[in-house]
PDB file of N, CA and C in Angstrom:
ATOM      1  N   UNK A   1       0.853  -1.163   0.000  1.00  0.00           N
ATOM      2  CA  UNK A   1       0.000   0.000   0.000  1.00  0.00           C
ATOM      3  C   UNK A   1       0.903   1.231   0.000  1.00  0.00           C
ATOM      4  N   UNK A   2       0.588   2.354  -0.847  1.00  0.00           N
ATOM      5  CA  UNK A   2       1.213   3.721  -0.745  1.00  0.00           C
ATOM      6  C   UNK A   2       0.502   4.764  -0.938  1.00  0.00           C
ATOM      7  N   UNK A   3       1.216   5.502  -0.936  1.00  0.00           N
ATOM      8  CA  UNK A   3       0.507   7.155  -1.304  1.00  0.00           C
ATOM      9  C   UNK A   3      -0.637   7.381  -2.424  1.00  0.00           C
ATOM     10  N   UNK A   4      -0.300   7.066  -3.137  1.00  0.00           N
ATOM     11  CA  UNK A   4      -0.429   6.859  -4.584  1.00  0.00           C
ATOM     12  C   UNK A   4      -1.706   5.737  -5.348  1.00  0.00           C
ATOM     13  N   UNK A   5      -1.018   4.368  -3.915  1.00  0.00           N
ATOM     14  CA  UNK A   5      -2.482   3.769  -4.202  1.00  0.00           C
ATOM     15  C   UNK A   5      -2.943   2.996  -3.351  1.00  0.00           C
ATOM     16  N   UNK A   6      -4.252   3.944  -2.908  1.00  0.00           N
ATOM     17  CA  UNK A   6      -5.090   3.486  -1.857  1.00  0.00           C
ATOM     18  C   UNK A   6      -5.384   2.240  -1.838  1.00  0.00           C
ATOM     19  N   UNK A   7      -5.711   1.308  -0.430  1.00  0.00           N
ATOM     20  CA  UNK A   7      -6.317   0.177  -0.899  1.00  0.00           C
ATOM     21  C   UNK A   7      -7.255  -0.100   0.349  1.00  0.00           C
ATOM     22  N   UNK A   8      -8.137  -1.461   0.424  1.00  0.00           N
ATOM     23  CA  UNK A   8      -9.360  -1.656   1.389  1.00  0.00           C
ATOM     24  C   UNK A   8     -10.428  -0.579   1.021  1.00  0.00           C
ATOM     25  N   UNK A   9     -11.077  -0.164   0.260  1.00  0.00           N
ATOM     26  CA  UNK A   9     -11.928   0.974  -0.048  1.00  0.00           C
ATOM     27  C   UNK A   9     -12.945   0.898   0.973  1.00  0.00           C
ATOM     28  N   UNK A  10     -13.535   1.441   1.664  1.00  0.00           N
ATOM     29  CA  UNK A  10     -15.111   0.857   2.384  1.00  0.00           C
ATOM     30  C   UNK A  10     -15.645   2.683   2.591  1.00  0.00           C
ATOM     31  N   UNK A  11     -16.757   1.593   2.904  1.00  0.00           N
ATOM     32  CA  UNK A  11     -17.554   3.180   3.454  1.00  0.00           C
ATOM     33  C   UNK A  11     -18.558   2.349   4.679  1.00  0.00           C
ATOM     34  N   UNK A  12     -18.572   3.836   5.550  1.00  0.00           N
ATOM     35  CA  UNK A  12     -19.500   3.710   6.685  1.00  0.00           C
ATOM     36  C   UNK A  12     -20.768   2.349   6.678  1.00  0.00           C
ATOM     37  N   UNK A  13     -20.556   1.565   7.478  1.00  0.00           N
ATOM     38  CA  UNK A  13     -21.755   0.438   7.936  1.00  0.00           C
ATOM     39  C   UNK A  13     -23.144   1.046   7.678  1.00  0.00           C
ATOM     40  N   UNK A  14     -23.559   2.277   7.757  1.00  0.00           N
ATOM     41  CA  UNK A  14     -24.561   3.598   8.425  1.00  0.00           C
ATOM     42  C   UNK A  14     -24.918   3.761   6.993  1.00  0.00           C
ATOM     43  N   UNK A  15     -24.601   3.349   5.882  1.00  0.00           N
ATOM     44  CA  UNK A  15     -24.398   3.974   4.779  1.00  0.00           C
ATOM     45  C   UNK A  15     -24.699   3.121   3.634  1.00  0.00           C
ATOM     46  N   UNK A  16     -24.243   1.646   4.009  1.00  0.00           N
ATOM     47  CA  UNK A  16     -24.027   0.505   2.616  1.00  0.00           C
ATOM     48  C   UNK A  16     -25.491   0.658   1.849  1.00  0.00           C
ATOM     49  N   UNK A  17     -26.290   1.204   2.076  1.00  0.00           N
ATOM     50  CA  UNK A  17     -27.974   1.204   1.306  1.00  0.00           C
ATOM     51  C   UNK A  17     -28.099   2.794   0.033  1.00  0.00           C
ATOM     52  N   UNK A  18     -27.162   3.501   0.280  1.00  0.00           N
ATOM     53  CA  UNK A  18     -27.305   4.700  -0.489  1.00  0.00           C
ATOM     54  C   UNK A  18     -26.005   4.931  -1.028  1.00  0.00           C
ATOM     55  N   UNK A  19     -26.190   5.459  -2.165  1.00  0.00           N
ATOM     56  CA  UNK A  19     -24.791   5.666  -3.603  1.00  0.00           C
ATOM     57  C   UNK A  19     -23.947   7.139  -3.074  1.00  0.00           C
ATOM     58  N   UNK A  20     -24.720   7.775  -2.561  1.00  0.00           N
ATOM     59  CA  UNK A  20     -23.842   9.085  -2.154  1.00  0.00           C
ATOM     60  C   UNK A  20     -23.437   9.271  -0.795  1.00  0.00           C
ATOM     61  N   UNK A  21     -22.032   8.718  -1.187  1.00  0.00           N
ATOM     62  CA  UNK A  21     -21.144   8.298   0.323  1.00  0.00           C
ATOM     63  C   UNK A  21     -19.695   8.710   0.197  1.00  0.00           C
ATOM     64  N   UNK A  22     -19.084   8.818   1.055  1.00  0.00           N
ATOM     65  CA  UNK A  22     -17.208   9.035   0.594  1.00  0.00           C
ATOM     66  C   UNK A  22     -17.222   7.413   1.166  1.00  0.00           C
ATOM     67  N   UNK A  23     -15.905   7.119   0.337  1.00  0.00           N
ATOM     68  CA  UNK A  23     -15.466   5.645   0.374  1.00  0.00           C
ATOM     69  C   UNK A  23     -13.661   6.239   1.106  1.00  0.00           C
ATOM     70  N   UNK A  24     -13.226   5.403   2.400  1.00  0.00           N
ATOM     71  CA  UNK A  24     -11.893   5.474   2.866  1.00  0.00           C
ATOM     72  C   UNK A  24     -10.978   4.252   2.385  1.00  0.00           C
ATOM     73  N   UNK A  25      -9.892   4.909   2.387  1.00  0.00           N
ATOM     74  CA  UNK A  25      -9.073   3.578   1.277  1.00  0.00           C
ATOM     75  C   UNK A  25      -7.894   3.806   2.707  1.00  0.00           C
ATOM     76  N   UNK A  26      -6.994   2.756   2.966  1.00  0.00           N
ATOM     77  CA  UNK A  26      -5.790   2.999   3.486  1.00  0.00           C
ATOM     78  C   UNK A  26      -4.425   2.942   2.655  1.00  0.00           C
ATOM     79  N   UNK A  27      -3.702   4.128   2.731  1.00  0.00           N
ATOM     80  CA  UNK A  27      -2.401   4.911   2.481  1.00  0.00           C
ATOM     81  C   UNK A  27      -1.416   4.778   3.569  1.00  0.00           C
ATOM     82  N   UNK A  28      -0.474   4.399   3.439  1.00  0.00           N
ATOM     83  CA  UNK A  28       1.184   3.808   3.957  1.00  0.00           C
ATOM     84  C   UNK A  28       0.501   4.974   5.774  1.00  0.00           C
ATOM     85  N   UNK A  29       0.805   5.847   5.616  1.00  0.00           N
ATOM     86  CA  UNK A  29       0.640   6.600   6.854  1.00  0.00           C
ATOM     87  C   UNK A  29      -0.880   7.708   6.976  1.00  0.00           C
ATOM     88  N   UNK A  30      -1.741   7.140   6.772  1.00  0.00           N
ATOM     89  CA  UNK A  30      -2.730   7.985   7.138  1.00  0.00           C
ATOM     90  C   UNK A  30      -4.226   7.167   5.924  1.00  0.00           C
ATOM     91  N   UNK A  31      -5.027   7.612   5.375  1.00  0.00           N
ATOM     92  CA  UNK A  31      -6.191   7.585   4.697  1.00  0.00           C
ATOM     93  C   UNK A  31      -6.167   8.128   3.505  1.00  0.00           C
ATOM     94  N   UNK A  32      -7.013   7.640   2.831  1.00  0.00           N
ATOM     95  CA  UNK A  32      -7.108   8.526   1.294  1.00  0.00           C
ATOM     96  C   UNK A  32      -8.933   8.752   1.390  1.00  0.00           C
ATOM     97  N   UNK A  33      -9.570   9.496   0.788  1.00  0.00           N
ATOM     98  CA  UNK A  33     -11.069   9.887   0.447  1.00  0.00           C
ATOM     99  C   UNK A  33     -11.299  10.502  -0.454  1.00  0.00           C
ATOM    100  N   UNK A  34     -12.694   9.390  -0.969  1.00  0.00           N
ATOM    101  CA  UNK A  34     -13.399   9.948  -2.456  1.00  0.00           C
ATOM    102  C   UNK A  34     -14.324   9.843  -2.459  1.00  0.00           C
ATOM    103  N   UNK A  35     -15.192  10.042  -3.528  1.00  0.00           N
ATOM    104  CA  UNK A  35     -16.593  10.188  -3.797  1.00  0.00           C
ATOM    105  C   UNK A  35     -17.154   9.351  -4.124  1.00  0.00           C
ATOM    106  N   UNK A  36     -17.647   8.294  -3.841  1.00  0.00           N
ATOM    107  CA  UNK A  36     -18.449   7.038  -4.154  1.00  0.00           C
ATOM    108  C   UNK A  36     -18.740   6.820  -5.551  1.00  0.00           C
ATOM    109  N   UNK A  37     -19.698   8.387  -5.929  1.00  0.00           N
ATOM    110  CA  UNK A  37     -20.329   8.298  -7.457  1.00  0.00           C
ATOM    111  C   UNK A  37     -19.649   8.457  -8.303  1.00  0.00           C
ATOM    112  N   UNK A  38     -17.964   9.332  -8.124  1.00  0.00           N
ATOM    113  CA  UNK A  38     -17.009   9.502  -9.123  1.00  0.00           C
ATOM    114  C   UNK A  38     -15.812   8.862  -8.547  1.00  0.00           C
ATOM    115  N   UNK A  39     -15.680   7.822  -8.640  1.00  0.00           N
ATOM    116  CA  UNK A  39     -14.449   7.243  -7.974  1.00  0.00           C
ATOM    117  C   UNK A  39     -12.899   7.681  -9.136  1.00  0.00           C
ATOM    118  N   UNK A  40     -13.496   8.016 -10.247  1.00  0.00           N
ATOM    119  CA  UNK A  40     -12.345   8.340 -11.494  1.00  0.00           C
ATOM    120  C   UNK A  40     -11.707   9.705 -10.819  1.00  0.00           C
ATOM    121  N   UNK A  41     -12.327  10.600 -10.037  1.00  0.00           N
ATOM    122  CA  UNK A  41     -12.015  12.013 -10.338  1.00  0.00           C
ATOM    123  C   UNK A  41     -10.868  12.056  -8.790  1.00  0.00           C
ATOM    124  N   UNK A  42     -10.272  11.011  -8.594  1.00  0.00           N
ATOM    125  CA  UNK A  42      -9.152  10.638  -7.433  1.00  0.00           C
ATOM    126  C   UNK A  42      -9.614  10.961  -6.164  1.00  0.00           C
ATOM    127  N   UNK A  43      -8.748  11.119  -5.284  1.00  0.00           N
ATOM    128  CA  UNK A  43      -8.839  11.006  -3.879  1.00  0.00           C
ATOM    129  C   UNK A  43      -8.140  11.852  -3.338  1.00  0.00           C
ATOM    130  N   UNK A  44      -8.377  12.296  -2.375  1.00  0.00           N
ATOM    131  CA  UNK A  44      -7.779  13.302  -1.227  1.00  0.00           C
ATOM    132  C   UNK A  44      -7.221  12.499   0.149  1.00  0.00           C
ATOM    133  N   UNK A  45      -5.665  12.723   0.001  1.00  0.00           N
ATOM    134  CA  UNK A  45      -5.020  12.049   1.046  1.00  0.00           C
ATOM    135  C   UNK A  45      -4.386  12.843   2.035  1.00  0.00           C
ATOM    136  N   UNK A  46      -4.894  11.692   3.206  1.00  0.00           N
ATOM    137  CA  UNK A  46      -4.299  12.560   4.848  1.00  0.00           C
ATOM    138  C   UNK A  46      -2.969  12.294   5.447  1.00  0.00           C
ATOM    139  N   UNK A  47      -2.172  12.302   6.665  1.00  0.00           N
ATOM    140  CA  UNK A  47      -1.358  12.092   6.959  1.00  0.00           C
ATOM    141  C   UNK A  47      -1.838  10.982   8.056  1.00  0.00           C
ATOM    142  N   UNK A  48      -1.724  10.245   8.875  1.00  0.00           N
ATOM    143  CA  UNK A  48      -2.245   9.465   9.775  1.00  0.00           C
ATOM    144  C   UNK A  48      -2.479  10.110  11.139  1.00  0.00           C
ATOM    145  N   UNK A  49      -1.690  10.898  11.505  1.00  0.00           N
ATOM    146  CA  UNK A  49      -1.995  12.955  12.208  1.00  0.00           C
ATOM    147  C   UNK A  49      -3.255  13.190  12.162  1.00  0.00           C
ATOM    148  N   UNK A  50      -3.566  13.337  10.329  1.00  0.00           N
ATOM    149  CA  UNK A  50      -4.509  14.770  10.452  1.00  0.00           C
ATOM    150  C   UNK A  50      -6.070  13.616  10.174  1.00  0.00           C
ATOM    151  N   UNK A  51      -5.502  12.367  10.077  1.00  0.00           N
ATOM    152  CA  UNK A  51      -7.028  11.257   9.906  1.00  0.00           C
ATOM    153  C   UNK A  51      -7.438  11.253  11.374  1.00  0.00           C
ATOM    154  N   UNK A  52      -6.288  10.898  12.116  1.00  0.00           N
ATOM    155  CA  UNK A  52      -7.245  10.332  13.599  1.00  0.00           C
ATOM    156  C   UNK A  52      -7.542  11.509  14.222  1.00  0.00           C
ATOM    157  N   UNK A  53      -7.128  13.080  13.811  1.00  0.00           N
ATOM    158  CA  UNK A  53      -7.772  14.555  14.427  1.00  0.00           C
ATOM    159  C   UNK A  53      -9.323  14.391  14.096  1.00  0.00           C
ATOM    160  N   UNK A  54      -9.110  14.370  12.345  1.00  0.00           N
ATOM    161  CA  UNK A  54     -10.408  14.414  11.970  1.00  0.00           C
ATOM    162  C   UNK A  54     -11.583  13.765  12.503  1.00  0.00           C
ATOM    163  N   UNK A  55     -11.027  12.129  12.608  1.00  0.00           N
ATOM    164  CA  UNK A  55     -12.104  10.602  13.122  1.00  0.00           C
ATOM    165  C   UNK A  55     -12.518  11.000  14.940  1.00  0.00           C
ATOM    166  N   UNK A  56     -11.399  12.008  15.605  1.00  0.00           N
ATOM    167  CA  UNK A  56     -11.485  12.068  17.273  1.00  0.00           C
ATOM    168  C   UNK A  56     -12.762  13.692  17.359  1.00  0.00           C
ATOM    169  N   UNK A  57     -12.644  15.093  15.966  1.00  0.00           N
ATOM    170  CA  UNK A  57     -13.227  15.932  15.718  1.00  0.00           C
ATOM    171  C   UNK A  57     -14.869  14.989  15.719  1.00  0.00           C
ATOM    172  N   UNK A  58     -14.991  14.152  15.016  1.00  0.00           N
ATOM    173  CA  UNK A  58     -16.301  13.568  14.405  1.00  0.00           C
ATOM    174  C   UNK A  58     -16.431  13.009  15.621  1.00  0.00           C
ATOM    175  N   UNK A  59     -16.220  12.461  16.333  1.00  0.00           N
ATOM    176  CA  UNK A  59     -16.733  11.460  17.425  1.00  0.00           C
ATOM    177  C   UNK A  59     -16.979  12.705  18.484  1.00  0.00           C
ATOM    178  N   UNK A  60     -16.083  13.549  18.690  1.00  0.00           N
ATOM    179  CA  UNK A  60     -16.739  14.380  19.749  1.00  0.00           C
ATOM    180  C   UNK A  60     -17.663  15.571  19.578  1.00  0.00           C
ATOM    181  N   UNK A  61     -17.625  15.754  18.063  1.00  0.00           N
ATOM    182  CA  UNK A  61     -19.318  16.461  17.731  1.00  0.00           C
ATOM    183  C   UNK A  61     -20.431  15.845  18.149  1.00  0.00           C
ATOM    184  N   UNK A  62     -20.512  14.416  17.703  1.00  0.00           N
ATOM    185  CA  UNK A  62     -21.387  13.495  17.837  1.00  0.00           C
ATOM    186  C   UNK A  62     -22.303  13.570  19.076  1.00  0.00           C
ATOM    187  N   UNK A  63     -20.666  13.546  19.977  1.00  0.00           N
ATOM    188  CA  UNK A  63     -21.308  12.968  21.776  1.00  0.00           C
ATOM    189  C   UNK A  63     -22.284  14.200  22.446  1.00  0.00           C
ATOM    190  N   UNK A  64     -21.546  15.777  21.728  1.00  0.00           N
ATOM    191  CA  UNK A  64     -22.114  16.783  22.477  1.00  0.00           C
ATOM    192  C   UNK A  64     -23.549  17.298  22.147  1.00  0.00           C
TER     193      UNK A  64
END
């Protein structure tokens, strides 16, 4: 696995019933994310830093 090319694609459990979803791929040190419906138009990759800020941001919106 590298930078370059994501692999394990999935998307949210919460989600498998509807087409408009981001799909997470794993990258050597962090995540990659794309658009379910355009998977051609690439991915936006994180550092493994700025994924688990983001995943710890989302969980504590959630709780409050």
């Amino acid at each position: 696995m590298t930078a370059h090319h994501p692999e394990g694609w999935r998307k949210s459990s919460r989600s498998q019933h509807q087409t408009a979803c981001v799909e997470v791929g794993g990258i050597s040190d962090g995540a990659a994310v794309r658009d379910s419906k355009d998977r051609a138009a690439g991915f936006v990759a994180t550092t493994g830093s700025q994924w688990r800020a983001f995943v710890a941001g989302v969980k504590t919106d959630r709780s409050g």
